[in-house]
PDB file of N, CA and C in Angstrom:
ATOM      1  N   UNK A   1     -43.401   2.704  33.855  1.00  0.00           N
ATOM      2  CA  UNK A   1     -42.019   2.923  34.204  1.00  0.00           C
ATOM      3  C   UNK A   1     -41.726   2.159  35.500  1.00  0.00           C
ATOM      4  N   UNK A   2     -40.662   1.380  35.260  1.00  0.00           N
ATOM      5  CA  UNK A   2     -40.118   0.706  36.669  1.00  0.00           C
ATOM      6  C   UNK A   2     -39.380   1.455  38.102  1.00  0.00           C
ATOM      7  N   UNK A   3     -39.702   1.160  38.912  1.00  0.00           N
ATOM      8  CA  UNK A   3     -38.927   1.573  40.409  1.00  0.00           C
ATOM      9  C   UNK A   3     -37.919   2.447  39.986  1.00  0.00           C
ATOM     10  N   UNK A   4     -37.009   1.131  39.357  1.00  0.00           N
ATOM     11  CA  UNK A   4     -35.450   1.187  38.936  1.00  0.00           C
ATOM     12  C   UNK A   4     -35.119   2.278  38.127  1.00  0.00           C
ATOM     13  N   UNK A   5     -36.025   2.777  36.706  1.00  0.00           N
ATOM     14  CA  UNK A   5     -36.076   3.617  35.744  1.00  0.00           C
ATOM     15  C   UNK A   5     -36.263   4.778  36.556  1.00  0.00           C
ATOM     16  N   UNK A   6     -37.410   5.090  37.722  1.00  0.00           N
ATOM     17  CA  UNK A   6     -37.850   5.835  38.201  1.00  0.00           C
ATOM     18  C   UNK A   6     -36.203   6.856  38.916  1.00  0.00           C
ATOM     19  N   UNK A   7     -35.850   5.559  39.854  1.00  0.00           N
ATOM     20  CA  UNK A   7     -34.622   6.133  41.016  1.00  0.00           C
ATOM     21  C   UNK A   7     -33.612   6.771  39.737  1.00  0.00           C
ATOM     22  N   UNK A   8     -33.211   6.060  38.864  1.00  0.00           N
ATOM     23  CA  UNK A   8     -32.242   6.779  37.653  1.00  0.00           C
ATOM     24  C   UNK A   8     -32.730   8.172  37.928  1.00  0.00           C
ATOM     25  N   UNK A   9     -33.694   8.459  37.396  1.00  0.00           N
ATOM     26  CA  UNK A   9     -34.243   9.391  36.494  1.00  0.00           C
ATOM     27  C   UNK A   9     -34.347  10.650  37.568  1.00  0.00           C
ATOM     28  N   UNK A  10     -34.925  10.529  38.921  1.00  0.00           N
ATOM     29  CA  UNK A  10     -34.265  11.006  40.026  1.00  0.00           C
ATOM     30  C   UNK A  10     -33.239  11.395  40.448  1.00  0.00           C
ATOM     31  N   UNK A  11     -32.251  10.611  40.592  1.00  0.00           N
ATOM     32  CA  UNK A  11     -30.931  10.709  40.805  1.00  0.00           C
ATOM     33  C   UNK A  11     -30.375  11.851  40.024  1.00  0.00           C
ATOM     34  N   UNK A  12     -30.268  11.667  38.556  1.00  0.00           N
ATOM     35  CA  UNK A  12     -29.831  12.005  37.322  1.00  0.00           C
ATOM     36  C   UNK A  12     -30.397  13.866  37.398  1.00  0.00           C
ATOM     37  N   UNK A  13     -31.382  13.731  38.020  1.00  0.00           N
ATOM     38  CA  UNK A  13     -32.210  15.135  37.933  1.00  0.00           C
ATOM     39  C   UNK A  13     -31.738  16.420  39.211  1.00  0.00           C
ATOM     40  N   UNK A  14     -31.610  14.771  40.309  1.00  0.00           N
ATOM     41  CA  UNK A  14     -30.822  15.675  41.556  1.00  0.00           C
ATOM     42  C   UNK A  14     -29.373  16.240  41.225  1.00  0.00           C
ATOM     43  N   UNK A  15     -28.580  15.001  40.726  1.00  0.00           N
ATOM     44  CA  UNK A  15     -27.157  15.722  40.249  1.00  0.00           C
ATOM     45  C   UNK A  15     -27.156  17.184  39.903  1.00  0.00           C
ATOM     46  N   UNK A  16     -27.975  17.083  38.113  1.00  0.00           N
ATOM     47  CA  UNK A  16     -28.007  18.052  37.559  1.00  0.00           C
ATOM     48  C   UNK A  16     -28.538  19.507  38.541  1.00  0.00           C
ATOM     49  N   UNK A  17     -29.181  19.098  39.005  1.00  0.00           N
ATOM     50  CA  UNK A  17     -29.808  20.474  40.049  1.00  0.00           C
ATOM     51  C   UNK A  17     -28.007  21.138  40.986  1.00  0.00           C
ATOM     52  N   UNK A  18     -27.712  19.725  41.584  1.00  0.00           N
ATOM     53  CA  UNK A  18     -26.336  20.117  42.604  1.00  0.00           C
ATOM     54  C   UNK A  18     -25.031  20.689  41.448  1.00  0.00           C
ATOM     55  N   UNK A  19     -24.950  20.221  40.119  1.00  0.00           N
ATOM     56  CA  UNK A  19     -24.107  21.099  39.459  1.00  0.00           C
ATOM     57  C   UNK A  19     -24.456  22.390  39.115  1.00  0.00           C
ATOM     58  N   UNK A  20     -25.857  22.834  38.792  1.00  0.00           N
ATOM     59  CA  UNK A  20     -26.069  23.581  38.658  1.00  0.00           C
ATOM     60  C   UNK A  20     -26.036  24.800  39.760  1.00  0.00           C
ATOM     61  N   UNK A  21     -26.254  24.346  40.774  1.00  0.00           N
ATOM     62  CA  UNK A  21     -25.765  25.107  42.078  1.00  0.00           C
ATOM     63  C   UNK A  21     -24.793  25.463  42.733  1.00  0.00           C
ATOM     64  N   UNK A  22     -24.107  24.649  42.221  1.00  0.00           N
ATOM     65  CA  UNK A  22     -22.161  25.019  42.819  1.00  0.00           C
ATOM     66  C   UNK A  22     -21.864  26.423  42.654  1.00  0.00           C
ATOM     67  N   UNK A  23     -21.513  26.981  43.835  1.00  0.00           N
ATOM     68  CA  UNK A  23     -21.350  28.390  43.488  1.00  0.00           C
ATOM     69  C   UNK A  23     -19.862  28.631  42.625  1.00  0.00           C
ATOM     70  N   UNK A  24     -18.998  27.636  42.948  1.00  0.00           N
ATOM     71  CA  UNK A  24     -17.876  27.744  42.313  1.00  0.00           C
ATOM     72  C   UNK A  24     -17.927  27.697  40.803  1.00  0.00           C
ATOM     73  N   UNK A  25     -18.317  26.754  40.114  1.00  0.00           N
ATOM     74  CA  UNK A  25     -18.639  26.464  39.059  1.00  0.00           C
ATOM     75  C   UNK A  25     -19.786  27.645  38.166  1.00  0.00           C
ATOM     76  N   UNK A  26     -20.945  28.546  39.115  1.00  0.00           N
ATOM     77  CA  UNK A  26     -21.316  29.541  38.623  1.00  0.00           C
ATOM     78  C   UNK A  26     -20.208  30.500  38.893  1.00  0.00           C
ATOM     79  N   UNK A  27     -19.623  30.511  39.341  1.00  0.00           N
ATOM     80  CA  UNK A  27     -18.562  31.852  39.179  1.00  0.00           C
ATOM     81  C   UNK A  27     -17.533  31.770  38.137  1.00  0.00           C
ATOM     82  N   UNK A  28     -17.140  30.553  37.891  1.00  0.00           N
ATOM     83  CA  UNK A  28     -16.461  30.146  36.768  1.00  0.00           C
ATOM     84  C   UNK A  28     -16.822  30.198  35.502  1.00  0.00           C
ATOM     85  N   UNK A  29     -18.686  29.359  35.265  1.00  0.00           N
ATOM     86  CA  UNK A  29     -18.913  29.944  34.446  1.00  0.00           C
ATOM     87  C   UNK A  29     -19.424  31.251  33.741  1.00  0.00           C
ATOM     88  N   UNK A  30     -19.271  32.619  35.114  1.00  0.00           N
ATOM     89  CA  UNK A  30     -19.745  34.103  35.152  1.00  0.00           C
ATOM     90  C   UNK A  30     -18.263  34.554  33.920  1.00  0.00           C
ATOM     91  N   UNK A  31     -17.604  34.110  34.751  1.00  0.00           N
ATOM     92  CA  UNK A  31     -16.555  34.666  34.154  1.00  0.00           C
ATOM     93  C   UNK A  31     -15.866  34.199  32.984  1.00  0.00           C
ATOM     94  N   UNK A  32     -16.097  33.211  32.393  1.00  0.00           N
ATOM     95  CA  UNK A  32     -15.783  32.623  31.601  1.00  0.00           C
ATOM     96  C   UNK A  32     -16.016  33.563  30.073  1.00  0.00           C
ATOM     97  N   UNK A  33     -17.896  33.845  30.530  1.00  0.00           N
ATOM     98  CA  UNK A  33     -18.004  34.423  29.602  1.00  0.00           C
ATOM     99  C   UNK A  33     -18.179  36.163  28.977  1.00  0.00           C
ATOM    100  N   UNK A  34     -17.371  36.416  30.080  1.00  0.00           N
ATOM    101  CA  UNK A  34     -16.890  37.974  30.069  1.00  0.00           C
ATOM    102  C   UNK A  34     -15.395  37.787  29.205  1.00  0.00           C
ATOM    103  N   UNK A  35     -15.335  39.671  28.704  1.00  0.00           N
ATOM    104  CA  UNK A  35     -13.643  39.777  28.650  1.00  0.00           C
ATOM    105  C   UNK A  35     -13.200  40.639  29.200  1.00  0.00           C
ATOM    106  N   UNK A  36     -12.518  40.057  29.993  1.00  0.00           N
ATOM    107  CA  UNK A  36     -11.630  41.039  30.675  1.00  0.00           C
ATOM    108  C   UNK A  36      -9.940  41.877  30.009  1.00  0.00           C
ATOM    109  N   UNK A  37      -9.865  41.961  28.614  1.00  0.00           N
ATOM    110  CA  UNK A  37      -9.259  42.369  28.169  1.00  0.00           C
ATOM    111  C   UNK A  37      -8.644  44.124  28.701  1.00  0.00           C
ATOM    112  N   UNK A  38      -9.965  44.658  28.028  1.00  0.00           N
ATOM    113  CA  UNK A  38     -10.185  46.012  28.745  1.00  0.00           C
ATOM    114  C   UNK A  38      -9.337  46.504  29.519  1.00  0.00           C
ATOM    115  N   UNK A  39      -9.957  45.548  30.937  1.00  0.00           N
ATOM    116  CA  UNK A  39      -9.301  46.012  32.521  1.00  0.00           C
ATOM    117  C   UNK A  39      -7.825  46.316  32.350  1.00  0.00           C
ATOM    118  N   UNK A  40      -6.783  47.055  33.134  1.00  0.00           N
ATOM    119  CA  UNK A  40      -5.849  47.341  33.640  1.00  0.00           C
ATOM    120  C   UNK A  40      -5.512  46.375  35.177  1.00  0.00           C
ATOM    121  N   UNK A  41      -6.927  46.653  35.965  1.00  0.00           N
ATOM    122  CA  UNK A  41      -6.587  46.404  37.259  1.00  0.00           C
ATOM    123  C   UNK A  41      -8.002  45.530  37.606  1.00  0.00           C
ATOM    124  N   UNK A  42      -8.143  44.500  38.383  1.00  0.00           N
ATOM    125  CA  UNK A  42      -9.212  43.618  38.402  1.00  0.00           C
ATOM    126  C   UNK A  42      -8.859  43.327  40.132  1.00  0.00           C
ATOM    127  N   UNK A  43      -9.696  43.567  40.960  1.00  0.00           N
ATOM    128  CA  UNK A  43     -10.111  43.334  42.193  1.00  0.00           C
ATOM    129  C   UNK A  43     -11.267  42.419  42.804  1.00  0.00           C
ATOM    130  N   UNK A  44     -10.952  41.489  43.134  1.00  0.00           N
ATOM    131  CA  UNK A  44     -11.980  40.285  43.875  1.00  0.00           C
ATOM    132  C   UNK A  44     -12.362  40.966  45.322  1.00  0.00           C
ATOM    133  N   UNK A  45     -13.607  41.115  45.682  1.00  0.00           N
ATOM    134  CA  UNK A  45     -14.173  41.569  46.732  1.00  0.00           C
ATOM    135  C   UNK A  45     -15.158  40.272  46.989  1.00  0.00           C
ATOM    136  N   UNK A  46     -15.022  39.908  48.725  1.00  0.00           N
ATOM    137  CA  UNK A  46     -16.672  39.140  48.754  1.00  0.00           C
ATOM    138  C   UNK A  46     -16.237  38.532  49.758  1.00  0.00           C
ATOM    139  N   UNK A  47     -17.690  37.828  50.644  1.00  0.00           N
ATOM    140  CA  UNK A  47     -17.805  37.655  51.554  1.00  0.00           C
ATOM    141  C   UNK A  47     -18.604  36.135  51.634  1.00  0.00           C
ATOM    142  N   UNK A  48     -18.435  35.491  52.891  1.00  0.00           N
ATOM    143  CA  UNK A  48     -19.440  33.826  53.012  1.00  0.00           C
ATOM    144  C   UNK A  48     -18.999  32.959  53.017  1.00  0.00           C
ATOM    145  N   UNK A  49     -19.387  31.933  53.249  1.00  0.00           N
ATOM    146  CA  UNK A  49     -19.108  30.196  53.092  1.00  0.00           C
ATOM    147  C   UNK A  49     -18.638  29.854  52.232  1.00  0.00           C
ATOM    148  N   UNK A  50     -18.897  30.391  51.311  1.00  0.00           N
ATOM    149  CA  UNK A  50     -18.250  29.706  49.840  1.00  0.00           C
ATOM    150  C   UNK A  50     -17.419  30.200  49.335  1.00  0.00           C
ATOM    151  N   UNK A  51     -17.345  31.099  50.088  1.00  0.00           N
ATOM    152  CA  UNK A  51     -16.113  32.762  49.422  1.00  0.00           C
ATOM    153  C   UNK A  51     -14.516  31.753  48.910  1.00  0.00           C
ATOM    154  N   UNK A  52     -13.704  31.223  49.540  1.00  0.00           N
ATOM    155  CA  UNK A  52     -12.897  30.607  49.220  1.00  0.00           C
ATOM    156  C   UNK A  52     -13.274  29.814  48.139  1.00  0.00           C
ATOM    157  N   UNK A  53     -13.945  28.909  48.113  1.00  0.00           N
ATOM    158  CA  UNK A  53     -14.256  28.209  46.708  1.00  0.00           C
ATOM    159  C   UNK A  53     -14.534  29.060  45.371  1.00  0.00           C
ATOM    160  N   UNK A  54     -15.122  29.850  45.931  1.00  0.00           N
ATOM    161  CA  UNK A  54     -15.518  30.894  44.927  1.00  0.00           C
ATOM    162  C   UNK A  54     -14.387  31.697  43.914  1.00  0.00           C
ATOM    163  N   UNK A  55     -13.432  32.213  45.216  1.00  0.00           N
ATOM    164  CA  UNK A  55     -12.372  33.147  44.618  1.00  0.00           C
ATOM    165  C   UNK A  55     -11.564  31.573  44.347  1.00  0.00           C
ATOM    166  N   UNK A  56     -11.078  30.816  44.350  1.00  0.00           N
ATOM    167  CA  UNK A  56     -10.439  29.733  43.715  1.00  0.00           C
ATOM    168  C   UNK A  56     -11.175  29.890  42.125  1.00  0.00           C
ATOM    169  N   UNK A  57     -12.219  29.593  41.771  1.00  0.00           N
ATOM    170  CA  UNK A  57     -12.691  29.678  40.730  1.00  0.00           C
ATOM    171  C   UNK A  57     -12.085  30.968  39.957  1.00  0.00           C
ATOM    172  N   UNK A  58     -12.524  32.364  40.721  1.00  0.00           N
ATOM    173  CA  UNK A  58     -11.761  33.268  40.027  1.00  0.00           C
ATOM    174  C   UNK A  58     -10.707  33.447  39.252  1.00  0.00           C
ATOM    175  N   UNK A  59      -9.934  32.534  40.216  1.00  0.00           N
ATOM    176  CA  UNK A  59      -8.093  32.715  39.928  1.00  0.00           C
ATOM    177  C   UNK A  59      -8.232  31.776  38.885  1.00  0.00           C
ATOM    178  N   UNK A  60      -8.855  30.569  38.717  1.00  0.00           N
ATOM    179  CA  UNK A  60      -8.858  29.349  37.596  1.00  0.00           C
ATOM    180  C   UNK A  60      -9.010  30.189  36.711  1.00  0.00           C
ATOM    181  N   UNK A  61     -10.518  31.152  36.518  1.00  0.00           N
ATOM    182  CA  UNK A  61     -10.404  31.783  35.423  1.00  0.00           C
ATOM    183  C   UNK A  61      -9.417  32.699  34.736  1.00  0.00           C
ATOM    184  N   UNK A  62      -9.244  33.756  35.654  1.00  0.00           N
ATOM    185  CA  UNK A  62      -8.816  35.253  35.574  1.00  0.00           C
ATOM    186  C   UNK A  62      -7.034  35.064  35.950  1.00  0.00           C
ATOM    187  N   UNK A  63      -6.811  34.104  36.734  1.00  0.00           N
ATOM    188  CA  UNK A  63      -5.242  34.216  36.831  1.00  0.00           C
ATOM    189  C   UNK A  63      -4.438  35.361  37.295  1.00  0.00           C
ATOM    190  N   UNK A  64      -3.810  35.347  36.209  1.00  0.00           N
ATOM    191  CA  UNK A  64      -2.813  36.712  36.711  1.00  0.00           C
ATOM    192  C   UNK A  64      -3.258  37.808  36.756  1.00  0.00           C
ATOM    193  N   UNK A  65      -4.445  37.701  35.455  1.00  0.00           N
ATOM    194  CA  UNK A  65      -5.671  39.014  35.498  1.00  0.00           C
ATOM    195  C   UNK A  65      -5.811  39.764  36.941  1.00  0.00           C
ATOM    196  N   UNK A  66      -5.800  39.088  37.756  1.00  0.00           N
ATOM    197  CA  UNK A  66      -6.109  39.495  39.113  1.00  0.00           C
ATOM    198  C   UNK A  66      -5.363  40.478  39.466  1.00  0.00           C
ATOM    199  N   UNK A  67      -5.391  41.503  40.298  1.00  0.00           N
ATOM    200  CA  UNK A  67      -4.443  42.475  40.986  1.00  0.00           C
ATOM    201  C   UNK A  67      -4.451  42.432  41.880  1.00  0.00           C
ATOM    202  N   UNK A  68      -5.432  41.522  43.025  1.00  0.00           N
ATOM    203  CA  UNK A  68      -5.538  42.013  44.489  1.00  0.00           C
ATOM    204  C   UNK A  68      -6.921  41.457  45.117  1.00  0.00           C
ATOM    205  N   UNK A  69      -7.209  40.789  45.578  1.00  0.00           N
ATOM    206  CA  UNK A  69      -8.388  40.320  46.536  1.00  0.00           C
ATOM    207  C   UNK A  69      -8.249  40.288  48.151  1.00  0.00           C
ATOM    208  N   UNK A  70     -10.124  40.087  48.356  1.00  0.00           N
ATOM    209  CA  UNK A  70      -9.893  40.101  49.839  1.00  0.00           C
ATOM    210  C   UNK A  70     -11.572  39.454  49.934  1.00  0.00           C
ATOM    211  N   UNK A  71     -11.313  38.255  50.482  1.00  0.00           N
ATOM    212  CA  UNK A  71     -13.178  37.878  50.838  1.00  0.00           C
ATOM    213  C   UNK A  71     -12.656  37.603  51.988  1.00  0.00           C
ATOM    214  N   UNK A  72     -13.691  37.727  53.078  1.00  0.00           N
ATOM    215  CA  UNK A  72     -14.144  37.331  54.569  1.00  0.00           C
ATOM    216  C   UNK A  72     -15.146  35.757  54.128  1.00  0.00           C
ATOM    217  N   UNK A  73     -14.220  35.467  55.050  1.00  0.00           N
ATOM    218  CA  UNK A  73     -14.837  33.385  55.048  1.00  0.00           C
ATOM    219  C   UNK A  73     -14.982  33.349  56.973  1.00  0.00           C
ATOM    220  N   UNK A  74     -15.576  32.430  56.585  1.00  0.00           N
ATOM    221  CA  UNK A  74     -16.036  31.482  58.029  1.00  0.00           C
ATOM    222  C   UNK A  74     -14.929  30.912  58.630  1.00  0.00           C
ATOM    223  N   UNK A  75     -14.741  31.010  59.840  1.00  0.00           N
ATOM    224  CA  UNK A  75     -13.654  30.108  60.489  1.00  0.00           C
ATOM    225  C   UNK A  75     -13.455  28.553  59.766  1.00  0.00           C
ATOM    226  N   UNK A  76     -12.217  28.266  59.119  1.00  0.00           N
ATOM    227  CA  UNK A  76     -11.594  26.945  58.722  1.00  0.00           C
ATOM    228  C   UNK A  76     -12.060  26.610  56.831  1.00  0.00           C
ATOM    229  N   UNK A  77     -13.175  27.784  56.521  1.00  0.00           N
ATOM    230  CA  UNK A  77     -13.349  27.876  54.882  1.00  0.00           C
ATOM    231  C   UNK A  77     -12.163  28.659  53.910  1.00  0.00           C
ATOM    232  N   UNK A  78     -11.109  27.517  54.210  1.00  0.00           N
ATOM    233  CA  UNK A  78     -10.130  28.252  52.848  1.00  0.00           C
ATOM    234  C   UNK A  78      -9.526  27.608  52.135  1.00  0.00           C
ATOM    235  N   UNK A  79      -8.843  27.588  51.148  1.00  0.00           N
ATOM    236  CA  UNK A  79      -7.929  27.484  49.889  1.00  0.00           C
ATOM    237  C   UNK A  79      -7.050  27.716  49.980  1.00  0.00           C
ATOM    238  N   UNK A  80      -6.056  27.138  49.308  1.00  0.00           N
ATOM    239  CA  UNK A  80      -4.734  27.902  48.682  1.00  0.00           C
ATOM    240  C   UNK A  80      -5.333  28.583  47.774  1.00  0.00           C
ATOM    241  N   UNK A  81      -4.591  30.065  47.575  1.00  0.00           N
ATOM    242  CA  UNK A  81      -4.288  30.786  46.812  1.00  0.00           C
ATOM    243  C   UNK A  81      -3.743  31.954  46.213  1.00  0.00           C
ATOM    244  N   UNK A  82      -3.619  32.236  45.548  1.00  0.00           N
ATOM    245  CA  UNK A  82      -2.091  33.205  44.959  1.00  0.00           C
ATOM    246  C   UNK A  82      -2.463  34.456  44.969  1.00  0.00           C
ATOM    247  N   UNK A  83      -3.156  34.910  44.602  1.00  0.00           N
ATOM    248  CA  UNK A  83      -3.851  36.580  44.745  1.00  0.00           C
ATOM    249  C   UNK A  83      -4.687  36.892  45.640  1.00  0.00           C
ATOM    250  N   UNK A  84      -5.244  36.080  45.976  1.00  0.00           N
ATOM    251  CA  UNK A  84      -6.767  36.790  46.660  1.00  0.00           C
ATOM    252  C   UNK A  84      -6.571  36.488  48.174  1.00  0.00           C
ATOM    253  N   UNK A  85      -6.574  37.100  48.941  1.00  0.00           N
ATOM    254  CA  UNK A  85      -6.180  37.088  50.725  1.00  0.00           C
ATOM    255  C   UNK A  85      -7.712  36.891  51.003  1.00  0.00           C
ATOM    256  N   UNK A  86      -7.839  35.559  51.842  1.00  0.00           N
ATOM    257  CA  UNK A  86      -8.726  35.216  52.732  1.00  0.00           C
ATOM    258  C   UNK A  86      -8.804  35.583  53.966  1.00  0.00           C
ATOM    259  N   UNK A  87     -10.030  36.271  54.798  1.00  0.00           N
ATOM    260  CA  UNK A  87      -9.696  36.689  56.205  1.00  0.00           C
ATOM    261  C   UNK A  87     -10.706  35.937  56.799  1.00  0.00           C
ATOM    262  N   UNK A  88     -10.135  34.897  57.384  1.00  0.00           N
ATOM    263  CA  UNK A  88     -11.210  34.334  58.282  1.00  0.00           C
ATOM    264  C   UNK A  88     -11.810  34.924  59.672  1.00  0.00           C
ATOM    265  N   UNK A  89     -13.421  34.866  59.727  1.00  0.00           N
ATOM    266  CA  UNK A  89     -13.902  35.704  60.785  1.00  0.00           C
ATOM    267  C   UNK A  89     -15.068  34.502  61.169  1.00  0.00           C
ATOM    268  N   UNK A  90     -15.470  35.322  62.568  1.00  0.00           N
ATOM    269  CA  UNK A  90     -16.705  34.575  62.564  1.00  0.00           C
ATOM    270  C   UNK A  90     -18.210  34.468  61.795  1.00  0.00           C
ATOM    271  N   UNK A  91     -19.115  33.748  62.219  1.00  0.00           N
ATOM    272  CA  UNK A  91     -20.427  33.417  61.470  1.00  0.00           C
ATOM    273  C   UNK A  91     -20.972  32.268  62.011  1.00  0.00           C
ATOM    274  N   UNK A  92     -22.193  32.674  62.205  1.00  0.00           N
ATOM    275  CA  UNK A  92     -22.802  33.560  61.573  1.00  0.00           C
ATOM    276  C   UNK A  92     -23.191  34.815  62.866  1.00  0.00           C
ATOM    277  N   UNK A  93     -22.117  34.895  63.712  1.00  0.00           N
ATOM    278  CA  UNK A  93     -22.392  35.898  64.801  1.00  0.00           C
ATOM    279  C   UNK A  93     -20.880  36.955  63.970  1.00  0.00           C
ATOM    280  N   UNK A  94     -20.932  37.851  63.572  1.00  0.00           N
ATOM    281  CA  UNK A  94     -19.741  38.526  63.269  1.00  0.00           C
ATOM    282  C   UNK A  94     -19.030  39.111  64.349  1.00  0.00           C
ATOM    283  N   UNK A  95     -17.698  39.585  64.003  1.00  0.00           N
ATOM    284  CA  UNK A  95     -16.795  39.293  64.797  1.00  0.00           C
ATOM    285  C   UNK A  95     -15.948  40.807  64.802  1.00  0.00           C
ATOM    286  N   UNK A  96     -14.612  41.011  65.384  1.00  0.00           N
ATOM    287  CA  UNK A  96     -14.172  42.365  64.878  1.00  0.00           C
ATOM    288  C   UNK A  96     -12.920  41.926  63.972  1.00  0.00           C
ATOM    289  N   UNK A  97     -12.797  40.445  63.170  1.00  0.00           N
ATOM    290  CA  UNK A  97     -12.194  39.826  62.437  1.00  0.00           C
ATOM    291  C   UNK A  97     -12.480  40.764  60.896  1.00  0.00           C
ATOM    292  N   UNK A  98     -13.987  40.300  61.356  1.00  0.00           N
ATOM    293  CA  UNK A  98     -14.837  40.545  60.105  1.00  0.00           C
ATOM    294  C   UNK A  98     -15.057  41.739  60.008  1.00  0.00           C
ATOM    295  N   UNK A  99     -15.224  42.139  60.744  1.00  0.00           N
ATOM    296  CA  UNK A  99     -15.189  44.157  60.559  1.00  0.00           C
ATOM    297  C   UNK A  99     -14.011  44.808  59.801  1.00  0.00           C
ATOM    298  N   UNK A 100     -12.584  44.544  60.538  1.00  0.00           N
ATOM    299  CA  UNK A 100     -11.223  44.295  59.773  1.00  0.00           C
ATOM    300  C   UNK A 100     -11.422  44.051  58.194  1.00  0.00           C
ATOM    301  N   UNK A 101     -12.065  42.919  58.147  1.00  0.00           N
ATOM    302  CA  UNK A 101     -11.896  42.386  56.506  1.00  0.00           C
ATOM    303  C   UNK A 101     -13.068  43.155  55.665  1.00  0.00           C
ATOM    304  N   UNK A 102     -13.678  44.565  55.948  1.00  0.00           N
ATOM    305  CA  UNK A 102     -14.883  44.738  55.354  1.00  0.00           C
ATOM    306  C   UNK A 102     -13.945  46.242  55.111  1.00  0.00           C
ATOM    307  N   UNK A 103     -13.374  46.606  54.182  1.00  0.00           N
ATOM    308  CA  UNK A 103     -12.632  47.974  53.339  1.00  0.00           C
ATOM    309  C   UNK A 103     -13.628  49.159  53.811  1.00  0.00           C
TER     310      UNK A 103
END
């Protein structure tokens, strides 16, 4: 196998690893394959770095499904979005932001 074949084959393997890790994209596909028919009332809770990307995914999925969110993000980690209230706090030293945003 050549250098060249080698770096592909690498590359190609790293991608797949970084899609597979996207937390957004696992939350998307969490939910994808649920039904949320059932529910009446559907609440997004959560917290972290990725929390905004994350609940973006939500809303892609679940939409109007939603009734009400609230994740705690890192100072300057946010999104637009329509249901789910972002409270930015500190991190990784917490804050009384973040105390606030914890129900």
């Amino acid at each position: 196998m050549t250098t060249k074949t080698l770096r592909r084959h690498t590359m190609s393997i790293f991608r797949a690893a970084l899609a597979a890790a996207d937390p957004a994209e696992a939350v998307a596909r969490h939910l994808a394959r649920r039904n949320f028919e059932r529910f009446r009332n559907i609440y997004v809770i959560g917290a972290g770095k990725a929390g905004a990307s994350m609940a973006q995914a939500a809303e892609r999925v679940l939409g109007r499904r939603i009734t009400a969110g609230l994740i705690n993000v890192k100072d300057g980690h946010i999104s637009r979005l329509r249901r789910i209230e972002l409270n930015q706090c500190g991190h990784p030293v917490p804050d009384e932001r973040g105390v606030s945003g914890s129900p």
